[in-house]
N, C-alpha and C. Protein backbone atom coordinates (compact mmCIF):
# COMPACT_ATOMS: atom_id res chain seq x y z
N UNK A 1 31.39 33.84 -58.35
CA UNK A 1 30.81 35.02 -57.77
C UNK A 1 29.46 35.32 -58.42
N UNK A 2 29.56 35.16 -60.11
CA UNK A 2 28.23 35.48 -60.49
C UNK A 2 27.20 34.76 -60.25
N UNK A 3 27.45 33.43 -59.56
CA UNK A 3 26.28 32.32 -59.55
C UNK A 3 25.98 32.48 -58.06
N UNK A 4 26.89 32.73 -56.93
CA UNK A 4 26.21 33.11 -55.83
C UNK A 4 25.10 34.59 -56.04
N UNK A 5 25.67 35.59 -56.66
CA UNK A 5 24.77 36.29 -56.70
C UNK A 5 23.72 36.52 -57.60
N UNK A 6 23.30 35.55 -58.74
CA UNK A 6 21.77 34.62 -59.20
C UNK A 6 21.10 34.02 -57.99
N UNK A 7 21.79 33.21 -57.03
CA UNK A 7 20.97 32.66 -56.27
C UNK A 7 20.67 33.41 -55.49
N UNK A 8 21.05 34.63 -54.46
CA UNK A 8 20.41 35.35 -53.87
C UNK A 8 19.82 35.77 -54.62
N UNK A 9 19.73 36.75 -55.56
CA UNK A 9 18.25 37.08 -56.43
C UNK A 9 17.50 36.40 -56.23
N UNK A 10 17.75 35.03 -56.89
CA UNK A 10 16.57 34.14 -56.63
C UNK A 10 15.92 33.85 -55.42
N UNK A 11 16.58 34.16 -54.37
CA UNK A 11 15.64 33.54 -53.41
C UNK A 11 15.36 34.48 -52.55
N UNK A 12 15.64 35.90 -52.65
CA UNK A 12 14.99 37.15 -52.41
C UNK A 12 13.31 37.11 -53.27
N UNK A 13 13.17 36.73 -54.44
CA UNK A 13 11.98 36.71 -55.28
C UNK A 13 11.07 35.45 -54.98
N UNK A 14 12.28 34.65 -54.62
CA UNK A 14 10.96 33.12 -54.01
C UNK A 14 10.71 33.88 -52.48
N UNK A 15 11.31 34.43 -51.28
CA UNK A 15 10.59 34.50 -50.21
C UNK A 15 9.86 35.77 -50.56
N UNK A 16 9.69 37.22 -51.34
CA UNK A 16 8.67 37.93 -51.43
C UNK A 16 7.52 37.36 -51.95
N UNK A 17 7.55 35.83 -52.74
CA UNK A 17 6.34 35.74 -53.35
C UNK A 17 5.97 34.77 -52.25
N UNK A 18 6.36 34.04 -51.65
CA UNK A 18 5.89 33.30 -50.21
C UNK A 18 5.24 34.38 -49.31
N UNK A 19 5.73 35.43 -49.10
CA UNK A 19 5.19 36.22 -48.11
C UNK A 19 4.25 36.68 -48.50
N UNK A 20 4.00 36.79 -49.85
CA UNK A 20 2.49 37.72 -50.23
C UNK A 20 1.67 36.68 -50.15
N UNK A 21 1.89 35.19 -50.35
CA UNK A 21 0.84 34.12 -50.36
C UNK A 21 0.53 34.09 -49.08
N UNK A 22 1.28 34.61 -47.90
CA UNK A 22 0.50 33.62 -46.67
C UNK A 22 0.01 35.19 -46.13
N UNK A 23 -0.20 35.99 -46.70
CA UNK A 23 -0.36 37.55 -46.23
C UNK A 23 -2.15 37.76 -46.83
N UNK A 24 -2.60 36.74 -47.67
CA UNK A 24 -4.11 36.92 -47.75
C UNK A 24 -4.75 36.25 -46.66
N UNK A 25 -6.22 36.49 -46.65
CA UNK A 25 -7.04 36.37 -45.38
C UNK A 25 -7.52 34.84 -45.84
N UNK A 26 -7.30 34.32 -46.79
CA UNK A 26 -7.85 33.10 -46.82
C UNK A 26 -7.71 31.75 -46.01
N UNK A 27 -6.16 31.83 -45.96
CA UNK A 27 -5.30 31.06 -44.93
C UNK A 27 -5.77 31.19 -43.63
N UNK A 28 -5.67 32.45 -42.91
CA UNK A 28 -4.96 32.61 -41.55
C UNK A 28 -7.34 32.82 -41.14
N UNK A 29 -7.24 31.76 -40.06
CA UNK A 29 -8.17 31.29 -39.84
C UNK A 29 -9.63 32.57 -38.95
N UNK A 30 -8.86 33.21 -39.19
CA UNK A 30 -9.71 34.71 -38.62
C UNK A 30 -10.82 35.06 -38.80
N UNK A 31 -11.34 34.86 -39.81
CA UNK A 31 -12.30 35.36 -40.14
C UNK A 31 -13.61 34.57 -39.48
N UNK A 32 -14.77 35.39 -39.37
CA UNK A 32 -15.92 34.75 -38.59
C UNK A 32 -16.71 34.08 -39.48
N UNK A 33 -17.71 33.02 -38.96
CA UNK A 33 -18.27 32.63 -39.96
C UNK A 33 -19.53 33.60 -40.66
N UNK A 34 -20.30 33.29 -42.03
CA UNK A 34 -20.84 33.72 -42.52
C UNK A 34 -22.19 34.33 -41.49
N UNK A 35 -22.84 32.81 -41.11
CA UNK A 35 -24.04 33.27 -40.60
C UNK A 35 -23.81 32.30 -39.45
N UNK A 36 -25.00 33.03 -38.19
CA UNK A 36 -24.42 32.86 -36.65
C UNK A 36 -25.24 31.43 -36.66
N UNK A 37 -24.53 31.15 -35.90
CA UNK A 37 -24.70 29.32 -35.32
C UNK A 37 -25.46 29.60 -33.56
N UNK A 38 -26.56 28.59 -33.45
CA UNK A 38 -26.99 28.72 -32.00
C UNK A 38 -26.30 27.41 -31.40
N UNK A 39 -26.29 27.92 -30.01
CA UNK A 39 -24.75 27.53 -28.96
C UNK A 39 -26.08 26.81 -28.29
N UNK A 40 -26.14 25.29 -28.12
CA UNK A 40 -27.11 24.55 -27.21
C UNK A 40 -26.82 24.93 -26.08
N UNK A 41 -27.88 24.84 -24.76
CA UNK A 41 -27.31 25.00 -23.58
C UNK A 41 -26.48 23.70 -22.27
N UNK A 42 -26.14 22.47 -23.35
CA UNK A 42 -25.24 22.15 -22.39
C UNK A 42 -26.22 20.90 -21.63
N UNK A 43 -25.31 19.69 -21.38
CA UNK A 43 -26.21 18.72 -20.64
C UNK A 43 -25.74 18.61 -19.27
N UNK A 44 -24.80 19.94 -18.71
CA UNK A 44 -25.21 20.34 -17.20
C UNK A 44 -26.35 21.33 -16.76
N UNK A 45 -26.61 21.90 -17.94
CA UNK A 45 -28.06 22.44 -17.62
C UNK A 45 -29.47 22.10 -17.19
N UNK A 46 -29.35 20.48 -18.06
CA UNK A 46 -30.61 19.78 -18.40
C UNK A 46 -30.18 18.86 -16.77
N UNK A 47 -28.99 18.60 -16.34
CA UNK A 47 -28.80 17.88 -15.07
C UNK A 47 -29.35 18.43 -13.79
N UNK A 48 -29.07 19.90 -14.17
CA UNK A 48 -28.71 20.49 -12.53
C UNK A 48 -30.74 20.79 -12.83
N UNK A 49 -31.60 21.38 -13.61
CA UNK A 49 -32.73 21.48 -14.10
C UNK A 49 -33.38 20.01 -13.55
N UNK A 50 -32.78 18.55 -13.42
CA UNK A 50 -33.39 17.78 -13.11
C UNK A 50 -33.37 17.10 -11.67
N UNK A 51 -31.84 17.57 -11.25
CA UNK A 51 -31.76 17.45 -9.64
C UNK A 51 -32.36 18.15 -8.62
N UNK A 52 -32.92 19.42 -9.20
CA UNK A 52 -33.98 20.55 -8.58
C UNK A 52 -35.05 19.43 -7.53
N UNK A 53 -35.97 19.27 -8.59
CA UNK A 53 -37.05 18.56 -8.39
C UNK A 53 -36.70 17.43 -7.65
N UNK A 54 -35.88 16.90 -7.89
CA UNK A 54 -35.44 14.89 -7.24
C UNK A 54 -34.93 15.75 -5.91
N UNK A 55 -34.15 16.79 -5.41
CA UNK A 55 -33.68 16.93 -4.43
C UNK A 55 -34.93 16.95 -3.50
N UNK A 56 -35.49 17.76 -4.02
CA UNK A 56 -37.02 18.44 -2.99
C UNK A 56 -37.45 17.29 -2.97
N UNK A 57 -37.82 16.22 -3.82
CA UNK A 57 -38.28 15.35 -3.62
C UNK A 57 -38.21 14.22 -2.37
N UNK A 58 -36.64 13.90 -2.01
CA UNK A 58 -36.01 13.26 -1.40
C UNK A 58 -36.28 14.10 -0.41
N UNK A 59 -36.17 14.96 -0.25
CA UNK A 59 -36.56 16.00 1.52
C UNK A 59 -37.68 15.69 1.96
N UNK A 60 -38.62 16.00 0.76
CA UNK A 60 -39.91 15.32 1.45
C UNK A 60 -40.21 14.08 2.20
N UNK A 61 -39.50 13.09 1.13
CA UNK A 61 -39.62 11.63 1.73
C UNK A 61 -38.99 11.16 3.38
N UNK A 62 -37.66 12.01 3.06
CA UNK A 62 -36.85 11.62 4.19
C UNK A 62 -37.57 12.43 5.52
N UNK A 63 -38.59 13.22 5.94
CA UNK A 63 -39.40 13.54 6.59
C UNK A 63 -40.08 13.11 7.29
N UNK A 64 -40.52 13.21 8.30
CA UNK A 64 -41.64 11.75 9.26
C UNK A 64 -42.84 12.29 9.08
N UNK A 65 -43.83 11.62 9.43
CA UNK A 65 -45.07 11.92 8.42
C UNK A 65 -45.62 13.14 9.64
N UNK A 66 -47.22 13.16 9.11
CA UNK A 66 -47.53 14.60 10.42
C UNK A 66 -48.28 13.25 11.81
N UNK A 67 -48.65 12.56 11.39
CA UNK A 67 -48.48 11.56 12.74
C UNK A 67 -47.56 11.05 13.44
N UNK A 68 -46.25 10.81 12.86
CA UNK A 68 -44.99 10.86 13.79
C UNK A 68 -44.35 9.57 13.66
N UNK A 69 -44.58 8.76 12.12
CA UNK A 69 -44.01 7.65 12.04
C UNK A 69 -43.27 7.79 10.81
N UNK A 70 -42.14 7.01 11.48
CA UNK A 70 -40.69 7.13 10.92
C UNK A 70 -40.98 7.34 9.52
N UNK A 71 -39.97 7.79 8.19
CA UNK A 71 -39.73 7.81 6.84
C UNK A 71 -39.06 6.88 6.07
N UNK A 72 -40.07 6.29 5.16
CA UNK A 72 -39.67 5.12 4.47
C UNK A 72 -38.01 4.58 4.43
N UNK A 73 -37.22 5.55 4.12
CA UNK A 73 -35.54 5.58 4.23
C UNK A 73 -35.25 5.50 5.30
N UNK A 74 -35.90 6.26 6.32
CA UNK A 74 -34.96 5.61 7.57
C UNK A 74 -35.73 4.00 8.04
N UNK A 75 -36.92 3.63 8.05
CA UNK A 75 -36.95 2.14 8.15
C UNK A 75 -36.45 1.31 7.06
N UNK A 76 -35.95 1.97 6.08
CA UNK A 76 -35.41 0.96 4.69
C UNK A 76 -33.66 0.64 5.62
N UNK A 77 -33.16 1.44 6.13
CA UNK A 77 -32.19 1.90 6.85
C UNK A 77 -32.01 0.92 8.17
N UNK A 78 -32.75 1.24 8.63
CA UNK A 78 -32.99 0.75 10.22
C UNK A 78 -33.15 -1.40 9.98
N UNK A 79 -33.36 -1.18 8.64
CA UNK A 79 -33.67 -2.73 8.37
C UNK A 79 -32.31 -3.33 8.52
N UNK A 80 -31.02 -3.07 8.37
CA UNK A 80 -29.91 -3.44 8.44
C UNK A 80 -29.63 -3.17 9.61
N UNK A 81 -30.06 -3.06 10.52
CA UNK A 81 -29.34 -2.76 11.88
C UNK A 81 -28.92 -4.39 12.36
N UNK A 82 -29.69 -5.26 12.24
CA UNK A 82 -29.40 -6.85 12.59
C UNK A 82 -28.27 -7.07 12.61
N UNK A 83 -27.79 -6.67 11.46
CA UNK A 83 -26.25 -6.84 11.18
C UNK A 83 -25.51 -6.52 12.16
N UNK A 84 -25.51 -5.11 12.42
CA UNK A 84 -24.49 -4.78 13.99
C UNK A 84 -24.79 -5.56 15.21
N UNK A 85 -25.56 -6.26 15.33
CA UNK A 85 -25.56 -7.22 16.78
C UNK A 85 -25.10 -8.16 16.61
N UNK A 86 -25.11 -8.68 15.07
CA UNK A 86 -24.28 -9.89 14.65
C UNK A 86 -22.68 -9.68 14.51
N UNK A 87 -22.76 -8.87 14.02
CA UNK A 87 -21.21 -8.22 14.34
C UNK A 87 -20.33 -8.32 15.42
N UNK A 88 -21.12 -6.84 16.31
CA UNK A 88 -20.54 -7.35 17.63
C UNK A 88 -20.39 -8.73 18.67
N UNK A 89 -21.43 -9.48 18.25
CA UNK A 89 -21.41 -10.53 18.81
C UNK A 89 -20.22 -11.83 18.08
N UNK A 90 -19.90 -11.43 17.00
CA UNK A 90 -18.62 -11.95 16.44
C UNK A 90 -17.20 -11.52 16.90
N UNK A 91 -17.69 -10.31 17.33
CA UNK A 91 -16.37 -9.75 17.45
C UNK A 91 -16.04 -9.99 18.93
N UNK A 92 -17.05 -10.02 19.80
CA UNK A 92 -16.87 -10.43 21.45
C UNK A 92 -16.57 -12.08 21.21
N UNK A 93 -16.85 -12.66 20.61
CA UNK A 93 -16.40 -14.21 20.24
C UNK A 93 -14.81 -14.20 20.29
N UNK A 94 -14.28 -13.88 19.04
CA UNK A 94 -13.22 -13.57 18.35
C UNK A 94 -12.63 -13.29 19.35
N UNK A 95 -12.53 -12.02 20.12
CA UNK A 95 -11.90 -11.24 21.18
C UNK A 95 -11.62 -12.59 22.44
N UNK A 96 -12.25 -13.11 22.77
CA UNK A 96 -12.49 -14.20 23.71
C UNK A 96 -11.27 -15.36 23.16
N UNK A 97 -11.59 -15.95 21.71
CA UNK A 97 -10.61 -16.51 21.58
C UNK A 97 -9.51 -16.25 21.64
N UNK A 98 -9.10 -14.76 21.03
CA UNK A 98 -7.72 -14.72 21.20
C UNK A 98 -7.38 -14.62 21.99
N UNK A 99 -7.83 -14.05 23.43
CA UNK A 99 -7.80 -13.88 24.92
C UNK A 99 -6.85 -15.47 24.98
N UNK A 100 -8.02 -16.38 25.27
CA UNK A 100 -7.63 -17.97 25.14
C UNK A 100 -6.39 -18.28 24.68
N UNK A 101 -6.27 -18.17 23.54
CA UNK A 101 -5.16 -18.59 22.60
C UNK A 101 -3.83 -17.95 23.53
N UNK A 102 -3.89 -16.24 23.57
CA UNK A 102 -2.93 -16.08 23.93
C UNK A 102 -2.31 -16.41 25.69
N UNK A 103 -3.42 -16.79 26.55
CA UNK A 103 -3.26 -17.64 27.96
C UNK A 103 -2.70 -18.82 27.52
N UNK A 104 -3.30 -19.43 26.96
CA UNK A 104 -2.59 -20.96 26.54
C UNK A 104 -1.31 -20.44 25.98
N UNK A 105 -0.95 -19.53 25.59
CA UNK A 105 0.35 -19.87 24.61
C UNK A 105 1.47 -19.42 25.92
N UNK A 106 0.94 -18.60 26.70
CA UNK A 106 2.00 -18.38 27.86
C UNK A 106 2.12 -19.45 28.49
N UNK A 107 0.92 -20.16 28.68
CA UNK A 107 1.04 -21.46 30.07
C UNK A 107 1.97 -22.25 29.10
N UNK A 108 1.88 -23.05 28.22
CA UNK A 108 2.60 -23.37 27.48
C UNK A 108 4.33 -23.44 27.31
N UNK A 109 4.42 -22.33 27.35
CA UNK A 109 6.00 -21.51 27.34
C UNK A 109 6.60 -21.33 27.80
N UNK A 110 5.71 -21.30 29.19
CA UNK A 110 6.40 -20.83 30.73
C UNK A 110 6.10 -22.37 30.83
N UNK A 111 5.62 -23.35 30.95
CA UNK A 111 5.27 -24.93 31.65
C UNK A 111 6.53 -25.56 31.30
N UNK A 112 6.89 -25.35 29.83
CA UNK A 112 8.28 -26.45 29.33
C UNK A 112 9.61 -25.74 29.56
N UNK A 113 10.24 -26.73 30.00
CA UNK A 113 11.55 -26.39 30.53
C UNK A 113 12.68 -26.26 28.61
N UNK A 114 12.65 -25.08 28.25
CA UNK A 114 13.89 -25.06 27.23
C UNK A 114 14.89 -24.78 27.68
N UNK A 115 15.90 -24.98 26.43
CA UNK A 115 17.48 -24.28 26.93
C UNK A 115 16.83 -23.05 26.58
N UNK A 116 17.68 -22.01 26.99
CA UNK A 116 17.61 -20.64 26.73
C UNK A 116 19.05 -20.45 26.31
N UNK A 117 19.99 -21.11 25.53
CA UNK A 117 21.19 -21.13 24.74
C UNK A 117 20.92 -21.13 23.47
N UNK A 118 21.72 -19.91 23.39
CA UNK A 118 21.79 -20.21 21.40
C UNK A 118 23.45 -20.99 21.11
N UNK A 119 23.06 -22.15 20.33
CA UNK A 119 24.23 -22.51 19.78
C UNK A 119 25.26 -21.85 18.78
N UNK A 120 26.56 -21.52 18.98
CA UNK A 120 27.16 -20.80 18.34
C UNK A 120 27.27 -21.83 17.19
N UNK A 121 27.18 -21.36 15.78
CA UNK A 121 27.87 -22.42 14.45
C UNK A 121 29.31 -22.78 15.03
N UNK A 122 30.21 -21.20 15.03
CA UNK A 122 31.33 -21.51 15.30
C UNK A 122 31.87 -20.13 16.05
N UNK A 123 32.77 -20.64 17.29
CA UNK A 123 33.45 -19.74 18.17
C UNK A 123 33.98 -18.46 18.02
N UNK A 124 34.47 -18.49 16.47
CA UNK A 124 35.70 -17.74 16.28
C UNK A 124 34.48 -15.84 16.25
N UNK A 125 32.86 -16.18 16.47
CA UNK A 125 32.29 -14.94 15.93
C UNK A 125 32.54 -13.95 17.56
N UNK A 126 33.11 -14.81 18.41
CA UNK A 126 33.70 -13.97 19.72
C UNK A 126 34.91 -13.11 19.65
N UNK A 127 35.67 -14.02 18.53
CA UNK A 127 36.81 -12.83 18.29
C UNK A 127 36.73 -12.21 17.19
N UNK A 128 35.54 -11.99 16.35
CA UNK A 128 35.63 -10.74 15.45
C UNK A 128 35.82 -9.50 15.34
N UNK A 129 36.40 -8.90 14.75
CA UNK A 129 36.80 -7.23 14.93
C UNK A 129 38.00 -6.70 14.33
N UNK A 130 38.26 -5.73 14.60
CA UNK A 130 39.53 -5.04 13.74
C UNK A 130 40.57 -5.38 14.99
N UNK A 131 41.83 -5.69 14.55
CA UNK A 131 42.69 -6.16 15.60
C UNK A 131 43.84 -4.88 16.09
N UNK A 132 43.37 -3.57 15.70
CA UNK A 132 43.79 -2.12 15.51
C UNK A 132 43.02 -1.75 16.83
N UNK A 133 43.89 -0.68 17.10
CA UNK A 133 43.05 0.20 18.35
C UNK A 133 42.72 -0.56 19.27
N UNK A 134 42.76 -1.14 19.67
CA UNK A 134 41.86 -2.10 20.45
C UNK A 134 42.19 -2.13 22.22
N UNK A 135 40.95 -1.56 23.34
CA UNK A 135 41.19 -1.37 24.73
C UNK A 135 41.84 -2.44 25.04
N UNK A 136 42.55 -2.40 26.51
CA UNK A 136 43.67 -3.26 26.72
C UNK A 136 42.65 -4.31 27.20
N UNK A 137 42.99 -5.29 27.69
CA UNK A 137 42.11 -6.27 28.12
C UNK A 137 40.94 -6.89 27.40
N UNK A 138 40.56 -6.35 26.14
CA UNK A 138 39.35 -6.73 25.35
C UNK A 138 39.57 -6.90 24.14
N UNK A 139 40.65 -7.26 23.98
CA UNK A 139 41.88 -8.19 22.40
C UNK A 139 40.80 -9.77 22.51
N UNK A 140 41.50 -10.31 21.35
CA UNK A 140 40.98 -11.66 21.07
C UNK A 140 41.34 -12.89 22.57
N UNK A 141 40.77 -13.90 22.47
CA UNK A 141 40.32 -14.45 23.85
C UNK A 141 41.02 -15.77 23.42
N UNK A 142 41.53 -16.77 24.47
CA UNK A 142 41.72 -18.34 23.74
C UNK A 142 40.25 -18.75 24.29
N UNK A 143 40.12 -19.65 22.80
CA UNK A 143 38.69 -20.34 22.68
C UNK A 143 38.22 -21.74 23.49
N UNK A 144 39.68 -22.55 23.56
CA UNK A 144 39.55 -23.57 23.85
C UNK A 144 38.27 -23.85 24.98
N UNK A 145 37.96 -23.23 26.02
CA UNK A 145 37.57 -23.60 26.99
C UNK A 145 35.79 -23.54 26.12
N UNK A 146 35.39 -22.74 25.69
CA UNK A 146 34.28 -22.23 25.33
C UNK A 146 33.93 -23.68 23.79
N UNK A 147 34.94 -24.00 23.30
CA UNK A 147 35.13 -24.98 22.43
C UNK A 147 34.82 -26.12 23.05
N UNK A 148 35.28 -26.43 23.95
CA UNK A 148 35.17 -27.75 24.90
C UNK A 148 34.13 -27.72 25.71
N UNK A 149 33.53 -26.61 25.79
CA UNK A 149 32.23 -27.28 26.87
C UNK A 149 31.07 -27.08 25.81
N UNK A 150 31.12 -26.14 24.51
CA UNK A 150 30.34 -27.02 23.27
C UNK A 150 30.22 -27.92 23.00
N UNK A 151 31.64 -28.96 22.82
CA UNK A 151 31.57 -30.14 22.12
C UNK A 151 31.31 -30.93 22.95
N UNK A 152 31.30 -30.91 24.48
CA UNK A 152 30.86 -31.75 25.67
C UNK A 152 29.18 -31.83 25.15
N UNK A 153 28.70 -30.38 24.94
CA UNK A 153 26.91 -30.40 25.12
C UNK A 153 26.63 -30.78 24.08
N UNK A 154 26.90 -30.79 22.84
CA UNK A 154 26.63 -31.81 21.24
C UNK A 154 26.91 -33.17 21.62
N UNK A 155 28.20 -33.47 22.16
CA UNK A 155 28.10 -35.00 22.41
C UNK A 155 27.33 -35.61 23.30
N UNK A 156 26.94 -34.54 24.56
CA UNK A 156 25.77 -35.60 25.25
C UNK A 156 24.08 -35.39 24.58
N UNK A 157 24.35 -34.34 23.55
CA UNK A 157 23.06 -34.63 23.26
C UNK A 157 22.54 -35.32 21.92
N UNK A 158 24.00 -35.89 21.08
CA UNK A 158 24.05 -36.57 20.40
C UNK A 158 23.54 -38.36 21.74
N UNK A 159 24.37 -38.45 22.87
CA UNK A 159 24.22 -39.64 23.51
C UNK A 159 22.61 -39.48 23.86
N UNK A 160 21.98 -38.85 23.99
CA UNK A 160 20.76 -38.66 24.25
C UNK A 160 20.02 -39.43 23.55
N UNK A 161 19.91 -38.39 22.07
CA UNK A 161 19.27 -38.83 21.25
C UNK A 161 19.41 -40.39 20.66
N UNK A 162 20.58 -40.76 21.12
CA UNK A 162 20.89 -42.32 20.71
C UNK A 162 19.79 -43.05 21.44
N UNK A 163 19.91 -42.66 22.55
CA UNK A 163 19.19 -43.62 23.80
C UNK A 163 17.99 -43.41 23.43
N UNK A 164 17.04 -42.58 23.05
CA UNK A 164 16.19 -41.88 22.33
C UNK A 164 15.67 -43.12 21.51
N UNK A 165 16.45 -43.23 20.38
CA UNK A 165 16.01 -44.03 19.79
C UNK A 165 15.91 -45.49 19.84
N UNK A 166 16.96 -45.90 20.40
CA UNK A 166 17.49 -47.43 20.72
C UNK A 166 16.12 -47.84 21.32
N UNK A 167 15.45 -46.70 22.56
CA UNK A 167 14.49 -47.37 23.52
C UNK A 167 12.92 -47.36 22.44
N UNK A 168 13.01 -46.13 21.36
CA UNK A 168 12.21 -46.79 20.25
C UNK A 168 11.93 -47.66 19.75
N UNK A 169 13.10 -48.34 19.67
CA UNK A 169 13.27 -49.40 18.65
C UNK A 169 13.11 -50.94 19.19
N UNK A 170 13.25 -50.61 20.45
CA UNK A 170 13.32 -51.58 21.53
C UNK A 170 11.65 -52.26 22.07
């Protein structure tokens, strides 16, 4: 008991003497300085002070003279115009070809006779589904027939391709 209450003493006397140390003006950064300091005015001053003059300047120029011929900037200007005729004339090119390209790609497409069949890998993706709930008449199917006139069109176009080659080789 007596040594807890030494240490509060004690440290009642360490935080009053902490508090008087940070309680002078030396620390706490307040105070102004001695003697006054001059505040420059800033290098947006010296900017906007120099765009004055360059602006007016540029007005003038960009002006047509009192005889009525154009201002140096707009013929510095007008000098690139070449470009836009070259342009467009690329671009009416361009336009033309793809025109082309895309006529040919129809004649093309429409001229050759394809199948318009997709080959199934395998049959069974006709009877996929949940075999629950299911409307009467629209249950799983027998495959056979749909199986057999596949393997008819692989085998003649396996015989095809034989003949195909034989007359290559021939």
């Amino acid at each position: 008991m007596f040594v807890a209450k030494q240490s509060r003493i004690f440290s009642i006397k360490h935080l009053r003497n902490i508090t008087h140390k940070n309680l002078n003006g030396n620390l706490r950064h307040y105070s102004s300085p001695v003697e006054a300091q001059d505040e420059p005015l800033g290098k947006q001053f010296y900017v906007i002070l120099a765009l004055i003059p360059l602006s007016i300047g540029l007005y003038t120029v960009s002006r047509p003279d009192t005889d009525g011929k154009l201002p140096a900037i707009t013929t510095f200007i007008n000098g690139f115009s070449h470009y836009q005729e070259k342009w467009s004339e690329r671009n009416t090119l361009h336009t033309k070809a793809v025109e082309q390209a895309g006529y040919e790609r129809n004649l093309f497409n429409s001229s050759t006779r394809k199948r318009r069949v997709v080959d199934l890998k395998f049959p069974e993706i006709f009877n996929t589904g949940s075999p629950f709930n299911v409307v009467a008449g629209q249950g799983p199917r027998n495959m056979d027939q749909l199986v057999a006139h596949y393997s008819k069109v692989n085998a003649d176009e396996e015989e095809r391709k034989l003949r195909v080659l034989k007359n290559k080789q021939s």
